[in-house]
Protein backbone atom coordinates (compact mmCIF):
# COMPACT_ATOMS: atom_id res chain seq x y z
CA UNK A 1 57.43 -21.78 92.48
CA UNK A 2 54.32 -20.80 94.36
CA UNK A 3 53.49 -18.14 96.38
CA UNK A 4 52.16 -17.57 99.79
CA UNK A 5 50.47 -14.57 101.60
CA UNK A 6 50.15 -15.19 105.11
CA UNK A 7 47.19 -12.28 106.38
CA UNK A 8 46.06 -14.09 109.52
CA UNK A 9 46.77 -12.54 113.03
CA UNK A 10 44.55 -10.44 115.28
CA UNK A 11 45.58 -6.76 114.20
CA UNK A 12 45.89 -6.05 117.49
CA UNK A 13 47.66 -2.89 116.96
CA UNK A 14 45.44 -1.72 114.89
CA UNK A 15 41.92 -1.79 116.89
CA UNK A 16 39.12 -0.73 116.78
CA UNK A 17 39.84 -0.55 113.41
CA UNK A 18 40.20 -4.76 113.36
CA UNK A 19 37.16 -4.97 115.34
CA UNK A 20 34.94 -5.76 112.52
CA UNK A 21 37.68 -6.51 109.21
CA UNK A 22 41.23 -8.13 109.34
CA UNK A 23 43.49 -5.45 108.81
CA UNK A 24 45.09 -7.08 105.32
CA UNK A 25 41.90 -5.60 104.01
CA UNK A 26 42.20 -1.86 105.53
CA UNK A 27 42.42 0.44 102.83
CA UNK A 28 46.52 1.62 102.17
CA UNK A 29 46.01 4.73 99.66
CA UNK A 30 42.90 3.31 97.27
CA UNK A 31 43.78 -0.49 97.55
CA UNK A 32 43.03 -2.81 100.28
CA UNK A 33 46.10 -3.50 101.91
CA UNK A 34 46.57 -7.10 100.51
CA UNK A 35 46.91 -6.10 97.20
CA UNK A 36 50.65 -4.65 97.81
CA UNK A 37 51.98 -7.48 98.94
CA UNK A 38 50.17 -9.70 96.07
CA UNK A 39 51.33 -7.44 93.30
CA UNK A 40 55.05 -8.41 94.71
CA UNK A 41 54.62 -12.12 94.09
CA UNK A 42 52.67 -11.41 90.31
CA UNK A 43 55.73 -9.22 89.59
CA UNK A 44 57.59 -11.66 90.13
CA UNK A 45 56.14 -13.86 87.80
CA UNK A 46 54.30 -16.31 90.04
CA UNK A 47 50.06 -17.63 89.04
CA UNK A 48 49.63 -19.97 92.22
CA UNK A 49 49.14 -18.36 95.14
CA UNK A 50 47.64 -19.06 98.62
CA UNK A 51 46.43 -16.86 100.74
CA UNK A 52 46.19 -17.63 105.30
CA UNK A 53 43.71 -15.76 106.89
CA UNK A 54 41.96 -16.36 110.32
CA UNK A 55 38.64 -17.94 110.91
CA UNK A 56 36.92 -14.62 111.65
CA UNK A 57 36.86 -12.89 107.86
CA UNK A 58 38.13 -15.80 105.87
CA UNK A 59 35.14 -16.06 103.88
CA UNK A 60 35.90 -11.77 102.90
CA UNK A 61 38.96 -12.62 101.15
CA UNK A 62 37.19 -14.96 98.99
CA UNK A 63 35.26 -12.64 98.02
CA UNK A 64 37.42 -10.08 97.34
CA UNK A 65 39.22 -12.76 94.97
CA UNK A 66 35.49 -14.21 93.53
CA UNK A 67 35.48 -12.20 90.74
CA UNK A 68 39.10 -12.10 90.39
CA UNK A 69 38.92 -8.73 88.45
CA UNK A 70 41.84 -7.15 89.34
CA UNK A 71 44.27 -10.26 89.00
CA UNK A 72 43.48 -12.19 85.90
CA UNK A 73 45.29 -15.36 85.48
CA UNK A 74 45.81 -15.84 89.29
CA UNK A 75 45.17 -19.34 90.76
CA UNK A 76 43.93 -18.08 94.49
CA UNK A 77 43.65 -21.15 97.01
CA UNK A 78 43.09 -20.28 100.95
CA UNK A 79 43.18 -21.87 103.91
CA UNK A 80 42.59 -20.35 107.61
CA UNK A 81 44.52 -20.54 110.86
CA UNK A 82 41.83 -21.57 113.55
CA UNK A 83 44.33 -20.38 116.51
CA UNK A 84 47.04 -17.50 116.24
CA UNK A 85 49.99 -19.91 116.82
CA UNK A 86 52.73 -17.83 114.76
CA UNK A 87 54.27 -17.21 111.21
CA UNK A 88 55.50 -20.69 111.09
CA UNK A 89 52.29 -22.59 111.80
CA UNK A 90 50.48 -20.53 109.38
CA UNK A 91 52.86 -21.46 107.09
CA UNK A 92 52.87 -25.10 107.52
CA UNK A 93 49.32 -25.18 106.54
CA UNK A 94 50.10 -24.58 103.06
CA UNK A 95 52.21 -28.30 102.65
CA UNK A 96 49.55 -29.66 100.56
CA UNK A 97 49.08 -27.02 98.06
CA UNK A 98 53.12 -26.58 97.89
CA UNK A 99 54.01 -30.37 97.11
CA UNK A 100 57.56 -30.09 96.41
CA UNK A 101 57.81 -26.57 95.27
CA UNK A 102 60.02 -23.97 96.22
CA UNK A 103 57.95 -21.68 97.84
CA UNK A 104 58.03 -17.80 98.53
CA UNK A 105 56.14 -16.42 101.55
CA UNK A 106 55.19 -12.86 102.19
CA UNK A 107 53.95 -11.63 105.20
CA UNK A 108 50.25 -9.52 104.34
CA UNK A 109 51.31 -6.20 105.87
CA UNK A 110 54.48 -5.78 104.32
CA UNK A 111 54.63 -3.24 101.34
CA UNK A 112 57.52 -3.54 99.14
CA UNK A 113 58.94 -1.31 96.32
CA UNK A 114 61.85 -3.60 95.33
CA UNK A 115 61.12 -5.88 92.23
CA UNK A 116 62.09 -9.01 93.24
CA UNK A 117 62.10 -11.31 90.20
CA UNK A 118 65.81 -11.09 90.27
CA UNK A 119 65.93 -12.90 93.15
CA UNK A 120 62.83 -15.52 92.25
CA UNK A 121 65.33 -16.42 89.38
CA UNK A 122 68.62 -16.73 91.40
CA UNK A 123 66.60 -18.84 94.11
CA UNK A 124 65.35 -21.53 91.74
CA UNK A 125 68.89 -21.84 90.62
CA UNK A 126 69.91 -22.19 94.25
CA UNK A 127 70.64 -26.01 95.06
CA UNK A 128 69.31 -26.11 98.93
CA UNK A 129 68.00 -23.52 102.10
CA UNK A 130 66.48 -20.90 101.93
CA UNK A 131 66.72 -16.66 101.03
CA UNK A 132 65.60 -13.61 102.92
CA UNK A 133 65.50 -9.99 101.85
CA UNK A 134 67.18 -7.20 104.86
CA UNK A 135 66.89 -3.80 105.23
CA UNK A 136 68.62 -1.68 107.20
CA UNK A 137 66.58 0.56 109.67
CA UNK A 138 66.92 3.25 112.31
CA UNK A 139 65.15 0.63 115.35
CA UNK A 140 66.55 -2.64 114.98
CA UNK A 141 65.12 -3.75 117.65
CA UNK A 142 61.65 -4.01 116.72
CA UNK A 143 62.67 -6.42 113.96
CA UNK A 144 64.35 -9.80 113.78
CA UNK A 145 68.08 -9.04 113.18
CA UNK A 146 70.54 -10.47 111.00
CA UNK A 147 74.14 -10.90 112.06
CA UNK A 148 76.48 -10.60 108.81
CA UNK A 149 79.99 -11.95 108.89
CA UNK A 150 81.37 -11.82 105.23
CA UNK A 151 78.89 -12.86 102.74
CA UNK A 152 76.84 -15.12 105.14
CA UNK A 153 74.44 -14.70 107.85
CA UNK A 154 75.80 -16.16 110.91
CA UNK A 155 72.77 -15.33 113.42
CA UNK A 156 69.56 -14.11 113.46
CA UNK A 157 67.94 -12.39 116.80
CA UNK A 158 64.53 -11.86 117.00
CA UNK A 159 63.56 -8.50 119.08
CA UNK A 160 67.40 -8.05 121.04
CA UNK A 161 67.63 -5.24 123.51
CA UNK A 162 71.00 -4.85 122.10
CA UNK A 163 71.11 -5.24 118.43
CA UNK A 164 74.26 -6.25 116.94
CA UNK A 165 73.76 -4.77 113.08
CA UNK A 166 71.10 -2.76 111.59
CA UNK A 167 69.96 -5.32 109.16
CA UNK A 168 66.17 -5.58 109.75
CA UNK A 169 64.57 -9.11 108.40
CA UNK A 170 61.72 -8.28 106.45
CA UNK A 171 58.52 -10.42 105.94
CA UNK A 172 59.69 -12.21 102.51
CA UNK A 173 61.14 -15.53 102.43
CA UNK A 174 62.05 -18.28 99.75
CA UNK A 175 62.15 -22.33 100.93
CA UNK A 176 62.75 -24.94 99.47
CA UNK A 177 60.84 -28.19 100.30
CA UNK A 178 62.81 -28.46 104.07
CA UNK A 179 61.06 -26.01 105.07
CA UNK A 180 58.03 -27.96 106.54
CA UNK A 181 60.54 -30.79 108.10
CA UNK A 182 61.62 -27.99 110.05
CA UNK A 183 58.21 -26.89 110.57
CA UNK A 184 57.27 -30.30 112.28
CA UNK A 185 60.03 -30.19 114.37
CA UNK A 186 59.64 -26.56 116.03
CA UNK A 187 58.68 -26.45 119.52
CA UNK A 188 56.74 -23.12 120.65
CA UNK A 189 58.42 -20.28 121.95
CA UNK A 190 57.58 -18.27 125.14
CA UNK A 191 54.88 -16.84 123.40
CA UNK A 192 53.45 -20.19 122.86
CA UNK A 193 53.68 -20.01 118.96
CA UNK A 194 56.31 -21.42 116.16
CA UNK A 195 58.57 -18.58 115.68
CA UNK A 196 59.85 -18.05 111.53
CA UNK A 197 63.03 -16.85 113.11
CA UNK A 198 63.48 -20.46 114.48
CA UNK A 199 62.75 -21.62 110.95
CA UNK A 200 65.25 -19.19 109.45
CA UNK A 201 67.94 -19.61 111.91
CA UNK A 202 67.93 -24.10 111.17
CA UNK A 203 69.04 -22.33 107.35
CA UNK A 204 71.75 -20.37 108.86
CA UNK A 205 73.11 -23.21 111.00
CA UNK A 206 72.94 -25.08 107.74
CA UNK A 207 74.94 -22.59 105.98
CA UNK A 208 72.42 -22.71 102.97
CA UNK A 209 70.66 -19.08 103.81
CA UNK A 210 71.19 -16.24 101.13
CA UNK A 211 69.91 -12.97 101.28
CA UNK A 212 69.62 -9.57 99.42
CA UNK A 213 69.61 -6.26 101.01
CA UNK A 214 66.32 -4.11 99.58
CA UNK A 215 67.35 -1.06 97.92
CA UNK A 216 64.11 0.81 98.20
CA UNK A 217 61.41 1.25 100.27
CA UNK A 218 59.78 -1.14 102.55
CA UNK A 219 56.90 -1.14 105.31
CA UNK A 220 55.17 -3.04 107.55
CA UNK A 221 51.67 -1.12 108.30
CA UNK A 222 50.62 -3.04 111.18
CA UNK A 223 50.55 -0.04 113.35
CA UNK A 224 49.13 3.38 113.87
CA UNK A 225 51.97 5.16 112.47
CA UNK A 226 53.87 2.56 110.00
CA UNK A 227 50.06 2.22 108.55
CA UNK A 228 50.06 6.39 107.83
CA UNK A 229 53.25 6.01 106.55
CA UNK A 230 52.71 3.36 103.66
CA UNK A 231 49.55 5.38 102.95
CA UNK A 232 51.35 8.55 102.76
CA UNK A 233 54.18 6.88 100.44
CA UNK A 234 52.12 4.80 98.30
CA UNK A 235 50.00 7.80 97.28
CA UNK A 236 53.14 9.56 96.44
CA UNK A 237 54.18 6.90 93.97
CA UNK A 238 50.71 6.41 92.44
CA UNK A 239 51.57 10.17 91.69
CA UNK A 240 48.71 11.34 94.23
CA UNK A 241 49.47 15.34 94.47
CA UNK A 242 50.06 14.67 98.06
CA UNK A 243 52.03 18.61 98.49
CA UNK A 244 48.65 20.43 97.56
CA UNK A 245 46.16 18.79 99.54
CA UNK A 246 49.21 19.27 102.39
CA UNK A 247 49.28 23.07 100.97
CA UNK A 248 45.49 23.56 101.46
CA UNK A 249 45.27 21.80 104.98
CA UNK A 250 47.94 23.74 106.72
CA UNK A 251 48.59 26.53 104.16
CA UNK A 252 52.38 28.75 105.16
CA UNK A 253 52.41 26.42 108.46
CA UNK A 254 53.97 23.74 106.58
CA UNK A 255 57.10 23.97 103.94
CA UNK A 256 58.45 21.95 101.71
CA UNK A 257 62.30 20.83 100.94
């Protein structure tokens, strides 16, 4: 299998601080941001690995992966996204390194604590489709949702003003070579982009999507707050003494459980 960080995008969200840097390479506790999600896949067991970023600061990613110091034994390829046309279109820019692999795509600003190799395994065993990892959340409805009926997905909403479970999809997703078929075939959405949703819902209609529900934590820091939050937890399991620098700051105004 090979693996696939997609880190392109604006970072919107995030300015001024993605005036001058794509926010994949903002700092989250003492790593750059990218490293979280790329520690995931090499978990997992995969050494090929591509890596989307936009035409503004694709040549920084190279060199943060020059030396290759940090991840020895990773093959890092890149290619960039010239216009911000979605997940999907990112994604079908990586056909020609894939070939006929299965393929497992995370999105750049997503920080799991799950260990997925599990899953890597039970997907190459898979015969056809696809797999995607849920979690459930408190606001649904910033999130594509997945509709559960049994042990299959039966719909997936992206964004509804009325959510109908609390099953978030997260930003990791295993294809198999279909994938960029469906790719070809997707026509842009109101946005004017090709949607992943679109992609993932073709799976569900085939009745070949699988999924696993995380058991730990998850984040996707491309905000403000969910950014302060994956700093704040990340520190905590690097074992970062986070109570006592709390303690000093705000001394008896603050109390812990």
């Amino acid at each position: 299998m090979k693996g696939i960080i997609l880190a392109g995008g604006t970072g919107s969200r995030l300015y001024p601080c993605t005036a001058v840097t794509n926010k994949h390479l903002l700092p989250v506790f003492n790593q750059p941001m990218v490293y979280y999600p790329l520690k995931t896949l090499v978990k997992a067991g995969l050494t090929d690995i591509m890596i989307v970023s936009g035409k503004e600061h694709a040549d920084h990613f190279k060199k943060l992966f020059d030396k290759n110091e940090h991840f020895p034994g990773i093959n890092f390829n890149f290619a960039v996204q010239k216009d911000a046309g979605g997940i999907a279109q990112a994604l079908g820019l990586c056909r020609d390194f894939v070939g006929q692999d299965k393929i497992i795509v995370i999105l750049g600003d997503n920080i799991f604590e799950d260990d997925i190799s599990g899953a890597v395994i039970e997907f190459q065993k898979q015969a056809k489709g696809a797999k995607i990892f849920l979690k459930k959340v408190t606001d649904p409805e910033r999130f594509g949702v997945a509709r559960i009926e049994g042990d299959k997905i039966i719909e997936i909403e992206e964004k509804p003003l009325s959510p109908k479970s609390d099953l978030a999809v997260t930003g990791l997703y295993m294809y198999d070579e279909q994938v960029w078929e469906v790719i070809s075939n997707l026509q842009p959405s109101g946005r004017g982009e090709l949607e992943i949703t679109d992609v993932n819902n073709f799976f569900v209609r085939q009745g070949t999507m699988t999924y696993e529900i995380l058991c730990h934590s998850w984040s996707d820091a491309g905000t403000f707050s969910s950014l302060l939050r994956a700093n704040i937890r990340t520190a905590m399991i690097e074992g970062f003494d986070l109570k006592t620098v709390l303690k000093d700051m705000f001394g008896d105004e603050i109390e812990f459980k």
